[in-house]
C-alpha atoms as a PDB file:
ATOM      1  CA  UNK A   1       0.000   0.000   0.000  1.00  0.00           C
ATOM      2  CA  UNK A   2       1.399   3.681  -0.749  1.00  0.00           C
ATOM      3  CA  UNK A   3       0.852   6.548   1.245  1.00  0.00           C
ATOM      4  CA  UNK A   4      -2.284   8.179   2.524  1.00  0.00           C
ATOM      5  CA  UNK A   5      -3.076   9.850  -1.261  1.00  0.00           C
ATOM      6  CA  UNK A   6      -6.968   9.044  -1.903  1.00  0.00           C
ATOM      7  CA  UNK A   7      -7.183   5.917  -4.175  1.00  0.00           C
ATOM      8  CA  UNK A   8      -8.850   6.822  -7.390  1.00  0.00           C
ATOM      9  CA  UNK A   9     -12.705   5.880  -8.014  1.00  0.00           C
ATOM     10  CA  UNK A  10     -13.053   3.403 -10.580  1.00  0.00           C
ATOM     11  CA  UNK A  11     -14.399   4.541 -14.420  1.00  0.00           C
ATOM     12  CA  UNK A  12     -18.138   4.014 -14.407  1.00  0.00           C
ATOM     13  CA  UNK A  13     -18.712   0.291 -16.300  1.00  0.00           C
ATOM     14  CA  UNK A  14     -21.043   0.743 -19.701  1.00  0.00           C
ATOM     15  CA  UNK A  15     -24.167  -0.627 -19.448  1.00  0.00           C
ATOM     16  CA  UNK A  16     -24.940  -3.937 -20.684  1.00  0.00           C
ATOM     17  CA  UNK A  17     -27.047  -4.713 -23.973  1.00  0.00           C
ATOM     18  CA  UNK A  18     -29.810  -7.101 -23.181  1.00  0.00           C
ATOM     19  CA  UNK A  19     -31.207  -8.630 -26.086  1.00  0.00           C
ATOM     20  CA  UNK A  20     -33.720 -11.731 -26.355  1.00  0.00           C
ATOM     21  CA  UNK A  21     -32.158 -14.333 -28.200  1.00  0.00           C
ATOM     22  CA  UNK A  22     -32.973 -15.447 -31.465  1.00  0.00           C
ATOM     23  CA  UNK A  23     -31.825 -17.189 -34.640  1.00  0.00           C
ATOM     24  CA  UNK A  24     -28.572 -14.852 -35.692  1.00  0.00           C
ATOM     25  CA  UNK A  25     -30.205 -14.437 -39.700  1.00  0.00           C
ATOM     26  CA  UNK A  26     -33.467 -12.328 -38.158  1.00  0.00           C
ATOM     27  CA  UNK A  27     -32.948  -8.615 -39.475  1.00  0.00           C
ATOM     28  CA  UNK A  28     -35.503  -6.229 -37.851  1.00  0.00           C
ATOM     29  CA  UNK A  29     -37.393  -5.742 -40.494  1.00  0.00           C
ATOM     30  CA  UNK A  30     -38.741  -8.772 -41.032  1.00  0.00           C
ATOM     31  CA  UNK A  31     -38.843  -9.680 -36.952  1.00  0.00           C
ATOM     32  CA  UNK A  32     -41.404  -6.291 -36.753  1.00  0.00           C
ATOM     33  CA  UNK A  33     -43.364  -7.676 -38.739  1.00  0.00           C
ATOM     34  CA  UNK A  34     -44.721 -10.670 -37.424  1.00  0.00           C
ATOM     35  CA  UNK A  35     -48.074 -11.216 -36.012  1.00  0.00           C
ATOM     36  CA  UNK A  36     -46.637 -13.924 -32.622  1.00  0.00           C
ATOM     37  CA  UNK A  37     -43.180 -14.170 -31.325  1.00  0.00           C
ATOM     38  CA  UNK A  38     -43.467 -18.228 -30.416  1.00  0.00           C
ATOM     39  CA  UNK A  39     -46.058 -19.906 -31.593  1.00  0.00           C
ATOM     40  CA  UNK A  40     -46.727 -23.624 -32.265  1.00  0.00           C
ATOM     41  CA  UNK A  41     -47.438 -25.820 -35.688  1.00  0.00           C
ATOM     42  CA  UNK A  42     -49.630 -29.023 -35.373  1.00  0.00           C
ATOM     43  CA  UNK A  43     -48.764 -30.437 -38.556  1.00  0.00           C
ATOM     44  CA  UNK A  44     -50.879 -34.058 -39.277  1.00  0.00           C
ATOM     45  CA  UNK A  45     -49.047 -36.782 -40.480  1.00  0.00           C
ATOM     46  CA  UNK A  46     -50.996 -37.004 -43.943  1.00  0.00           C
ATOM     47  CA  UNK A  47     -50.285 -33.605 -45.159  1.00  0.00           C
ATOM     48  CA  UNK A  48     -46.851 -35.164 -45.510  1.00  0.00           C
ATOM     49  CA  UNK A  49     -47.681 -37.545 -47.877  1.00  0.00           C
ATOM     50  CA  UNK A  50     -48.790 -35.682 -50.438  1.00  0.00           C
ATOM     51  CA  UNK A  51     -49.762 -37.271 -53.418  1.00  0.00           C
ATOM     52  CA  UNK A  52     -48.419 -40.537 -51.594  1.00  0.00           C
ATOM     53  CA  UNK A  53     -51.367 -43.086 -50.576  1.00  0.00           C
ATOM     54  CA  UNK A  54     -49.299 -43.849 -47.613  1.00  0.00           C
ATOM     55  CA  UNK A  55     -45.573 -43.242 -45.943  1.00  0.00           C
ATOM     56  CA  UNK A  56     -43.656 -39.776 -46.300  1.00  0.00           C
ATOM     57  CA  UNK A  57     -43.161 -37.635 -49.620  1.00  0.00           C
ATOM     58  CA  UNK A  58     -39.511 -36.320 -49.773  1.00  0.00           C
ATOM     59  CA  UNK A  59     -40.981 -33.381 -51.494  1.00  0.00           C
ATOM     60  CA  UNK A  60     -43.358 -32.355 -49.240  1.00  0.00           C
ATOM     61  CA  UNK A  61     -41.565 -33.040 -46.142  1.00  0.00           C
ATOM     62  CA  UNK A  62     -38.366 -30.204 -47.742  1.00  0.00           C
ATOM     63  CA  UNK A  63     -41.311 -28.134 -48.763  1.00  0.00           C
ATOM     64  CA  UNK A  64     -42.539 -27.883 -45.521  1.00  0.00           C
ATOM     65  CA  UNK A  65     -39.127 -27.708 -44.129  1.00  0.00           C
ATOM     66  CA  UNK A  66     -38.390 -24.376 -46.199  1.00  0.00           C
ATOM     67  CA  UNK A  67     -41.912 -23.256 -44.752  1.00  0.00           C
ATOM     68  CA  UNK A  68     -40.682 -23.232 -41.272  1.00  0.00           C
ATOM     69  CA  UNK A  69     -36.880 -22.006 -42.095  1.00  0.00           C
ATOM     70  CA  UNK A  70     -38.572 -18.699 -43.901  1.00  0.00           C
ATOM     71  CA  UNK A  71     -40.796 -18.362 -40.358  1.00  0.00           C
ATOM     72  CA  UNK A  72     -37.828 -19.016 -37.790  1.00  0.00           C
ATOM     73  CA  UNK A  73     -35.990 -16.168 -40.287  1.00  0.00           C
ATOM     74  CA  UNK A  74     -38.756 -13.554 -39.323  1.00  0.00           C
ATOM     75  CA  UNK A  75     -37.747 -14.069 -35.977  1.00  0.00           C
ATOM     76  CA  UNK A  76     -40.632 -16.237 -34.853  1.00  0.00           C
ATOM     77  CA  UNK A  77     -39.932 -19.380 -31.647  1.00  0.00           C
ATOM     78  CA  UNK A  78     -41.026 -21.998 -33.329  1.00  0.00           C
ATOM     79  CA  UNK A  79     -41.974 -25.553 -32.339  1.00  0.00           C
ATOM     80  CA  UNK A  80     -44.040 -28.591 -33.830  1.00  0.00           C
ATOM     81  CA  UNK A  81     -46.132 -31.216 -33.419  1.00  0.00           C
ATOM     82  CA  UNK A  82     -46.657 -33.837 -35.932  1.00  0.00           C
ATOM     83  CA  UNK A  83     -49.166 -36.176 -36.213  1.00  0.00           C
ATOM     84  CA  UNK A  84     -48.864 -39.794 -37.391  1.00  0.00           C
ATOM     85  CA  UNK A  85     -51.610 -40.936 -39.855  1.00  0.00           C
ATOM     86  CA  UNK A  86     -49.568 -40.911 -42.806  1.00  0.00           C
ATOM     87  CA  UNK A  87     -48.229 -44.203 -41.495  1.00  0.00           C
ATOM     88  CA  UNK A  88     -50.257 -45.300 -38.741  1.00  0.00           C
ATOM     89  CA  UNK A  89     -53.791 -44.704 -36.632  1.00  0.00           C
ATOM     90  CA  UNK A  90     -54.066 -45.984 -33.577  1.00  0.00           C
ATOM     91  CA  UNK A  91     -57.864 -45.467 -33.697  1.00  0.00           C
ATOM     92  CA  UNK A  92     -58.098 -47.366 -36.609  1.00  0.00           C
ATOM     93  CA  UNK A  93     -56.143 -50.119 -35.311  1.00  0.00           C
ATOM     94  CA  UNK A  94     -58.784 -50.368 -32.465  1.00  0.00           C
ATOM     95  CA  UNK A  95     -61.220 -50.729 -35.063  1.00  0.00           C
ATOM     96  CA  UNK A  96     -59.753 -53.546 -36.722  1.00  0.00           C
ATOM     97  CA  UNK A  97     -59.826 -55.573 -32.678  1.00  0.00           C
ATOM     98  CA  UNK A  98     -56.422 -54.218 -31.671  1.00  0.00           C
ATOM     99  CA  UNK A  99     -55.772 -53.355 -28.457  1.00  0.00           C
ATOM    100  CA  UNK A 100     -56.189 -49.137 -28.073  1.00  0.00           C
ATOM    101  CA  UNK A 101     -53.500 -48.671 -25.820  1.00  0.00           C
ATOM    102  CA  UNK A 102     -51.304 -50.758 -27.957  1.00  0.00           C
ATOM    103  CA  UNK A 103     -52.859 -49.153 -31.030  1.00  0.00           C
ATOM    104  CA  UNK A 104     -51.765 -46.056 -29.785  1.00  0.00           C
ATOM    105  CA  UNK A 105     -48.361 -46.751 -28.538  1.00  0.00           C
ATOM    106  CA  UNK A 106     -47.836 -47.600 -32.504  1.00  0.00           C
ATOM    107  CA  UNK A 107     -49.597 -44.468 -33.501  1.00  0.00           C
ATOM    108  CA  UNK A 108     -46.825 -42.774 -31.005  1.00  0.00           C
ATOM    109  CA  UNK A 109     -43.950 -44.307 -32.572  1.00  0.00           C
ATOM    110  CA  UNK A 110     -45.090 -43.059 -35.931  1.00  0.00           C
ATOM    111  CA  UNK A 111     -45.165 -39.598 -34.761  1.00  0.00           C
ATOM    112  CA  UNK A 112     -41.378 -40.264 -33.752  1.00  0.00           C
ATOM    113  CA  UNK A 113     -40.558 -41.205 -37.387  1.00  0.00           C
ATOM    114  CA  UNK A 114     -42.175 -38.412 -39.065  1.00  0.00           C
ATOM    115  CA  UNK A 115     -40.236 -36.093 -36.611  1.00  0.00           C
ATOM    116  CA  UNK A 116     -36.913 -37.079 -37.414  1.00  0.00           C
ATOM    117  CA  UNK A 117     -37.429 -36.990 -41.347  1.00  0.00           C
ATOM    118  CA  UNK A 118     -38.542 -33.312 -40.471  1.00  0.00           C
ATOM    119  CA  UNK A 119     -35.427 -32.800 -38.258  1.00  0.00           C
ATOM    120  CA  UNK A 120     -33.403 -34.402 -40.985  1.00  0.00           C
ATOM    121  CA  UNK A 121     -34.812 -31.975 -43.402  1.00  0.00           C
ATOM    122  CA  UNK A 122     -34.739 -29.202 -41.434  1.00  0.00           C
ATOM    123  CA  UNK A 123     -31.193 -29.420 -40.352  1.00  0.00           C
ATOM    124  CA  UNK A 124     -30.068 -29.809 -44.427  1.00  0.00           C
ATOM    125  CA  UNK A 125     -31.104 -27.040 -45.047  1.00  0.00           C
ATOM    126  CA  UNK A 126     -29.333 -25.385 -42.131  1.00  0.00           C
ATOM    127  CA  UNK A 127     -31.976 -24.637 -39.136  1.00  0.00           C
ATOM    128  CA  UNK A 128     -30.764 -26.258 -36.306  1.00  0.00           C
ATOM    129  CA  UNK A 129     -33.771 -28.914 -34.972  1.00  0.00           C
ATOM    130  CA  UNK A 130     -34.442 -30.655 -31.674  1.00  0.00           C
ATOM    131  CA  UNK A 131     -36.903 -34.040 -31.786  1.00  0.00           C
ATOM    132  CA  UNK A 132     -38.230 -34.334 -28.315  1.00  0.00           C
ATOM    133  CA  UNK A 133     -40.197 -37.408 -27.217  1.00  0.00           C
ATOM    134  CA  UNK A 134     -42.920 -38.093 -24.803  1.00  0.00           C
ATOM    135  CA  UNK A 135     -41.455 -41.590 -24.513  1.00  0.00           C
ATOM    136  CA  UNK A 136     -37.742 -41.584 -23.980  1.00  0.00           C
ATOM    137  CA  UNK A 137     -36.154 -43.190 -26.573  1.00  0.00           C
ATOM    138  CA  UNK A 138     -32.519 -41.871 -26.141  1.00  0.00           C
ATOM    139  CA  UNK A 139     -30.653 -43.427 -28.706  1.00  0.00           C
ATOM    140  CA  UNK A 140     -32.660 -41.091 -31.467  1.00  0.00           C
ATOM    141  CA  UNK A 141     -33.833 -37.998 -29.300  1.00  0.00           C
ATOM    142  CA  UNK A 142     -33.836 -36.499 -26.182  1.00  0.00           C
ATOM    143  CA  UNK A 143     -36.484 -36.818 -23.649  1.00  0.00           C
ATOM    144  CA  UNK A 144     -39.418 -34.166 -23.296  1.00  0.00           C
ATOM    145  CA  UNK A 145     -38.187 -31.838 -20.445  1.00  0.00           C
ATOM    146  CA  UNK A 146     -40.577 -28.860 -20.365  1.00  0.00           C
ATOM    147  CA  UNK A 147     -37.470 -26.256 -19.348  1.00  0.00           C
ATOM    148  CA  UNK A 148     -35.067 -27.921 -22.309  1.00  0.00           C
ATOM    149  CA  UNK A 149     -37.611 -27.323 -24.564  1.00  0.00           C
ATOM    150  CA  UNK A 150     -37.895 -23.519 -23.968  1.00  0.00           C
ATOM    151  CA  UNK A 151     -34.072 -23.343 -23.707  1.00  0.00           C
ATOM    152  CA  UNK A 152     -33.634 -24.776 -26.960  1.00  0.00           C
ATOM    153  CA  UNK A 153     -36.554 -22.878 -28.762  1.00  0.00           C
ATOM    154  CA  UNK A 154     -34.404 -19.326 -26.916  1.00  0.00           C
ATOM    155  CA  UNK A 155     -31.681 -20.164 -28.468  1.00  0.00           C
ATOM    156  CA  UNK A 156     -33.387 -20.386 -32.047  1.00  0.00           C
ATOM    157  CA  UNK A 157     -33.817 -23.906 -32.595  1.00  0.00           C
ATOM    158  CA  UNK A 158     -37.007 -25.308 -33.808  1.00  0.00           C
ATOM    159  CA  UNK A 159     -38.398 -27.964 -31.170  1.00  0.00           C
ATOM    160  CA  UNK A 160     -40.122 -30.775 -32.585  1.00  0.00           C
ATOM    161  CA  UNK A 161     -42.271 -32.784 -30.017  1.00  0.00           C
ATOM    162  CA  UNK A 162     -43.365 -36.425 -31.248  1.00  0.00           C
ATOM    163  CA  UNK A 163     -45.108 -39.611 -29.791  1.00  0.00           C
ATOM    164  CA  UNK A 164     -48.107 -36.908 -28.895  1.00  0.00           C
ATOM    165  CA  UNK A 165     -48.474 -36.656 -24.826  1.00  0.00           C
ATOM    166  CA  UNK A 166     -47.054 -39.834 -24.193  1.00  0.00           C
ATOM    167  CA  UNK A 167     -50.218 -41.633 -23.031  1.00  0.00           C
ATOM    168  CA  UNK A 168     -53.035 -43.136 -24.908  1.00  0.00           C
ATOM    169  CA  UNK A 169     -56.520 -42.024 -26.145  1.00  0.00           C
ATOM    170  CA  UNK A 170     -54.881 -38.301 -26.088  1.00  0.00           C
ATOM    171  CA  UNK A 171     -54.215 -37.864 -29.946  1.00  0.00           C
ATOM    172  CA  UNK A 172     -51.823 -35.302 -30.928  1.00  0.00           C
ATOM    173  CA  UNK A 173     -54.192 -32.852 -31.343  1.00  0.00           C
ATOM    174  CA  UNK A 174     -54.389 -32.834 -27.481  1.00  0.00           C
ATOM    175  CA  UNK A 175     -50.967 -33.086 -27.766  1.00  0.00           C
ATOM    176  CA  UNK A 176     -50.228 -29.546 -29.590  1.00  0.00           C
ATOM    177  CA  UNK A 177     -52.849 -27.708 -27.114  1.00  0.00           C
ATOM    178  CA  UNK A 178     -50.987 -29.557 -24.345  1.00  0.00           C
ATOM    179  CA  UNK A 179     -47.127 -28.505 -25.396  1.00  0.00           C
ATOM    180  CA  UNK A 180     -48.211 -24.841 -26.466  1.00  0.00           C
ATOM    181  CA  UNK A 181     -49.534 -23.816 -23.645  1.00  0.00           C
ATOM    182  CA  UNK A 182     -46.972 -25.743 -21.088  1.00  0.00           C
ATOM    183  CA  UNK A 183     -44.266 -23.471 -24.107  1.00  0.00           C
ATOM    184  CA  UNK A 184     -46.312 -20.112 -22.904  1.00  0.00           C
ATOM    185  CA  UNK A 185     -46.774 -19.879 -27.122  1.00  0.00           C
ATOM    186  CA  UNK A 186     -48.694 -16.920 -28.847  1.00  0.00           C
ATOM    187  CA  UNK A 187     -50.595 -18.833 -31.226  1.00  0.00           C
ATOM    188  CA  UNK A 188     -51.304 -22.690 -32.098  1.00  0.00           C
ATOM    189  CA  UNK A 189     -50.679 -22.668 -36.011  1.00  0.00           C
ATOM    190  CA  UNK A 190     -52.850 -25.835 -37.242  1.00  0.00           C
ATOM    191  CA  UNK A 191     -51.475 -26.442 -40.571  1.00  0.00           C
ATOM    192  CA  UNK A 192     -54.066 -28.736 -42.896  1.00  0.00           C
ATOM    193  CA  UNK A 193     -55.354 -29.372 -45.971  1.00  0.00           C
ATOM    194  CA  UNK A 194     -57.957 -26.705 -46.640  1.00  0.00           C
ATOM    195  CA  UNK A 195     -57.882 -22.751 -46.414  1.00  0.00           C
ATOM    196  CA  UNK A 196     -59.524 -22.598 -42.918  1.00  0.00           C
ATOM    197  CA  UNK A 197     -62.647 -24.070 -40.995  1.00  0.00           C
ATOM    198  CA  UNK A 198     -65.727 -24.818 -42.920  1.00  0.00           C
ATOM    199  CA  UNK A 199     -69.008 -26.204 -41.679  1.00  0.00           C
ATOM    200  CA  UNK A 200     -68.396 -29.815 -43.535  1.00  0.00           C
ATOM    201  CA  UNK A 201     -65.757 -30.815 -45.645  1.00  0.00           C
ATOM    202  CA  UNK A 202     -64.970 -28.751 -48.753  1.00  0.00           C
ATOM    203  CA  UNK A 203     -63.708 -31.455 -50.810  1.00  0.00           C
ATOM    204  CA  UNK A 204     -67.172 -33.372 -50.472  1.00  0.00           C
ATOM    205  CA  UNK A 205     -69.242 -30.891 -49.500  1.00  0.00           C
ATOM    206  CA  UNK A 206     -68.323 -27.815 -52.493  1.00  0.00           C
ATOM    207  CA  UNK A 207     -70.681 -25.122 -51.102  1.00  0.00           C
ATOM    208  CA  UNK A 208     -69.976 -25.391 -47.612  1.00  0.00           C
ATOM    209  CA  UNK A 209     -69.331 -22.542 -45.548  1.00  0.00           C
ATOM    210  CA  UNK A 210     -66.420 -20.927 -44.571  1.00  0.00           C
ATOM    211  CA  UNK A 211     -65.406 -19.311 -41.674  1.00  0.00           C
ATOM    212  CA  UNK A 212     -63.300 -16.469 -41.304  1.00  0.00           C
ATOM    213  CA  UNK A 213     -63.563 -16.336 -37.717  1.00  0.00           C
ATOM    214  CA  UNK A 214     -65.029 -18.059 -34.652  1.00  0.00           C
ATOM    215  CA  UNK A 215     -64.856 -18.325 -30.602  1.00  0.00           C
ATOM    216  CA  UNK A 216     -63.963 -22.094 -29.172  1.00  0.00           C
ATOM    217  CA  UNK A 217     -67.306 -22.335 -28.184  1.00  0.00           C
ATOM    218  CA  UNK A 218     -68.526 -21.661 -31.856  1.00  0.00           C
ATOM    219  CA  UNK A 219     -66.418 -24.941 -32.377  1.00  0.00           C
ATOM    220  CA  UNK A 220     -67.732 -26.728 -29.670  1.00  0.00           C
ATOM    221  CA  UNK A 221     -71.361 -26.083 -30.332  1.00  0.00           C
ATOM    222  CA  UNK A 222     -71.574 -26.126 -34.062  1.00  0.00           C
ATOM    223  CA  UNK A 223     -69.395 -29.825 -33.512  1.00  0.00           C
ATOM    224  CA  UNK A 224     -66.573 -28.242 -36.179  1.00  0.00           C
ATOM    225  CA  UNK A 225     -64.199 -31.005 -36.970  1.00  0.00           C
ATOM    226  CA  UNK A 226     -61.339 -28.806 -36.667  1.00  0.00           C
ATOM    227  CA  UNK A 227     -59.762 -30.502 -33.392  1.00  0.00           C
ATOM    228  CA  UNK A 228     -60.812 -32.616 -30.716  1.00  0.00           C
ATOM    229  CA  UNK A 229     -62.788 -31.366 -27.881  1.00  0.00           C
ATOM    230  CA  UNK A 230     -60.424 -32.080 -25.231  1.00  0.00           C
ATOM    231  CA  UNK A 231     -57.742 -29.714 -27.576  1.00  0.00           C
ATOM    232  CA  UNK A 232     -59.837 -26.455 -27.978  1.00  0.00           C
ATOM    233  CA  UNK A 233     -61.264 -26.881 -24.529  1.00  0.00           C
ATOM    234  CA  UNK A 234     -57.468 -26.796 -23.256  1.00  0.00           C
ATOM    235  CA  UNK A 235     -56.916 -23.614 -25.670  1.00  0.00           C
ATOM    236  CA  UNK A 236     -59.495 -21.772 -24.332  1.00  0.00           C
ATOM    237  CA  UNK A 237     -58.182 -22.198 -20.727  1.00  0.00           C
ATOM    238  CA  UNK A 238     -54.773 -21.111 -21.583  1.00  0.00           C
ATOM    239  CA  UNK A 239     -56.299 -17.881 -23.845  1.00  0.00           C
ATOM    240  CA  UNK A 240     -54.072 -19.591 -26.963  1.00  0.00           C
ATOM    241  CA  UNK A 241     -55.760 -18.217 -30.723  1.00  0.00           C
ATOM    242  CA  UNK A 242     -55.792 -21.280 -32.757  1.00  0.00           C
ATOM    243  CA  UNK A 243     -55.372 -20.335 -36.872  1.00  0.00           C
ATOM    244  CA  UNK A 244     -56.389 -23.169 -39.149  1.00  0.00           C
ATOM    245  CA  UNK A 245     -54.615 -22.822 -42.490  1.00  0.00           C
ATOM    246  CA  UNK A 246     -53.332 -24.909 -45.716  1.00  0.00           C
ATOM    247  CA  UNK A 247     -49.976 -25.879 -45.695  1.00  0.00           C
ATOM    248  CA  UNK A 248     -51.098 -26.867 -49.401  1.00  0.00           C
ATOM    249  CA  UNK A 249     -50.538 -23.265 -50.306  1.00  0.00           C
ATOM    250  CA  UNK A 250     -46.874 -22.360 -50.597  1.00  0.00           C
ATOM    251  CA  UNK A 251     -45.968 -19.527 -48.045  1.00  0.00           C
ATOM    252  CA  UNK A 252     -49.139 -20.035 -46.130  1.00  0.00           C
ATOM    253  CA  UNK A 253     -47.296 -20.331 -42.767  1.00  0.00           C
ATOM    254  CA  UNK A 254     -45.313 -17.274 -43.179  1.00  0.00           C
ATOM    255  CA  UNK A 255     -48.195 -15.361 -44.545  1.00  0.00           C
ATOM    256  CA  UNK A 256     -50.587 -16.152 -41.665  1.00  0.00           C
ATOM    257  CA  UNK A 257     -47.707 -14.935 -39.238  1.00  0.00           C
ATOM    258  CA  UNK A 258     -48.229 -11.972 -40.899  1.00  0.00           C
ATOM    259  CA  UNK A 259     -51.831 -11.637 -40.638  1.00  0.00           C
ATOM    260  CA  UNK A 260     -52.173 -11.739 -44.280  1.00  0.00           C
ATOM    261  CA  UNK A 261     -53.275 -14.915 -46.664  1.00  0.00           C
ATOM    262  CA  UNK A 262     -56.378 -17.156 -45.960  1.00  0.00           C
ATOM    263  CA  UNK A 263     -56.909 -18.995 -42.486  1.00  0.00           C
ATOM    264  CA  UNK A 264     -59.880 -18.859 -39.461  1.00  0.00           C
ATOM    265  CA  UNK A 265     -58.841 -18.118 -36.322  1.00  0.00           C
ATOM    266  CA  UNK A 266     -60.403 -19.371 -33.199  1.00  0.00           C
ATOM    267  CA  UNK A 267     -60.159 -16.833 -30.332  1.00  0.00           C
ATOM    268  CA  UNK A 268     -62.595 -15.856 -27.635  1.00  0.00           C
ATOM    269  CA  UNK A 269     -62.730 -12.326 -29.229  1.00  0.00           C
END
């Protein structure tokens, strides 16, 4: 120590720059623009077949892997759910004698094989993807851990959740309502094979109605086939808008983050 001469006060430190994280190719612009800043896509397993009877389409499953790379480039949290029809339905396993639960389980392990051709897409063309699984399977994914999930979606991944809640006679429908609101997300993005909700199925029915809007209990009482109860009853508790749109349409999931494009959303305003 030197001699009794008053020790200098340090410089003042700058202040920090807090910014949320997010995928390092957002620009501003485009981030500003967006209608949600997390939001959730229930994607069914048979709008990845496309013209396919059965099984995966390559085509549709980079298709819909650009889809979600243009939205995770506006600056969007995004995570997944994807069904499992396209190669098995547990429901209509039961129907042919089998077991449910076991009819189910199957139907769950589907949903983990159209997640990792998604993942596999995804991550060619250079957004980094996370397949977590209700049923821990850790040689090919991690294990669903609610606070992991968020982490990774933070850091700009895109979170894909598969084999639905992990328990049967919950489809993935339940599933989606389930993860988005346990992910605190915006909006639940339900990506199908028509523009929106209609009041019976366009392809049979041509005339039928559209909707441009509705509440959840619109859906409930009109019996809409848009999800299953147990799904938009969850939604409404947890105050999540649900937007139905085609993921038919090239675009359509970044347009509808934009509020622009066709879709019906299902809100309580």
């Amino acid at each position: 120590m030197s001699g009794g001469g008053a020790r200098p006060s340090p410089a003042p430190l700058a202040p920090l720059s807090m910014s949320p994280l997010a995928p390092s190719s957002v620009s501003p612009l485009a981030s500003s623009s967006v209608s949600y800043r997390r939001v959730l896509l229930k994607l069914s397993g048979e709008a990845l077949m496309g013209s396919h009877e059965y099984g995966l389409d390559p085509l549709t499953v980079v298709r819909v892997a650009e889809e979600i790379k243009t939205v995770v480039a506006m600056g969007v949290q995004v995570c997944a759910v994807l069904g499992g029809g396209n190669i098995f339905r547990g429901v209509s396993g039961a129907a042919e004698g089998m077991d449910r639960s076991t009819a189910d389980y199957m139907g769950m392990l589907a949903t983990v094989m159209n997640a990792l051709a998604m993942q596999n897409a995804l991550e060619k063309i250079g957004v980094q993807t996370r397949v977590l699984s209700a049923i821990p399977m850790a040689s090919v994914c991690e294990p669903y851990i609610r606070r992991r999930a968020m982490r990774h979606m933070e850091k700009g991944r895109v979170v894909l959740f598969a084999a639905g809640t992990g328990n049967p006679f919950f489809t993935t429908d339940s599933a989606a309502a389930l993860r988005a609101s346990e992910m605190q997300c915006d909006a639940l993005l339900k990506a199908t094979k028509v523009d929106g909700v209609y009041e019976a199925d366009p392809r049979r029915v041509p005339d039928a109605k559209r909707y441009d809007r509705l509440t959840y209990l619109d859906v409930l009482s009109k019996d809409l086939q848009v999800m299953d109860t147990s799904a938009i009853s969850l939604a409404r508790q947890s105050r999540i808008p649900i937007l139905v749109f085609s993921i038919l349409v090239h675009d359509a999931f970044a347009e509808v983050m934009q509020g622009r494009g066709r879709f019906t959303i299902i809100s309580d305003d």
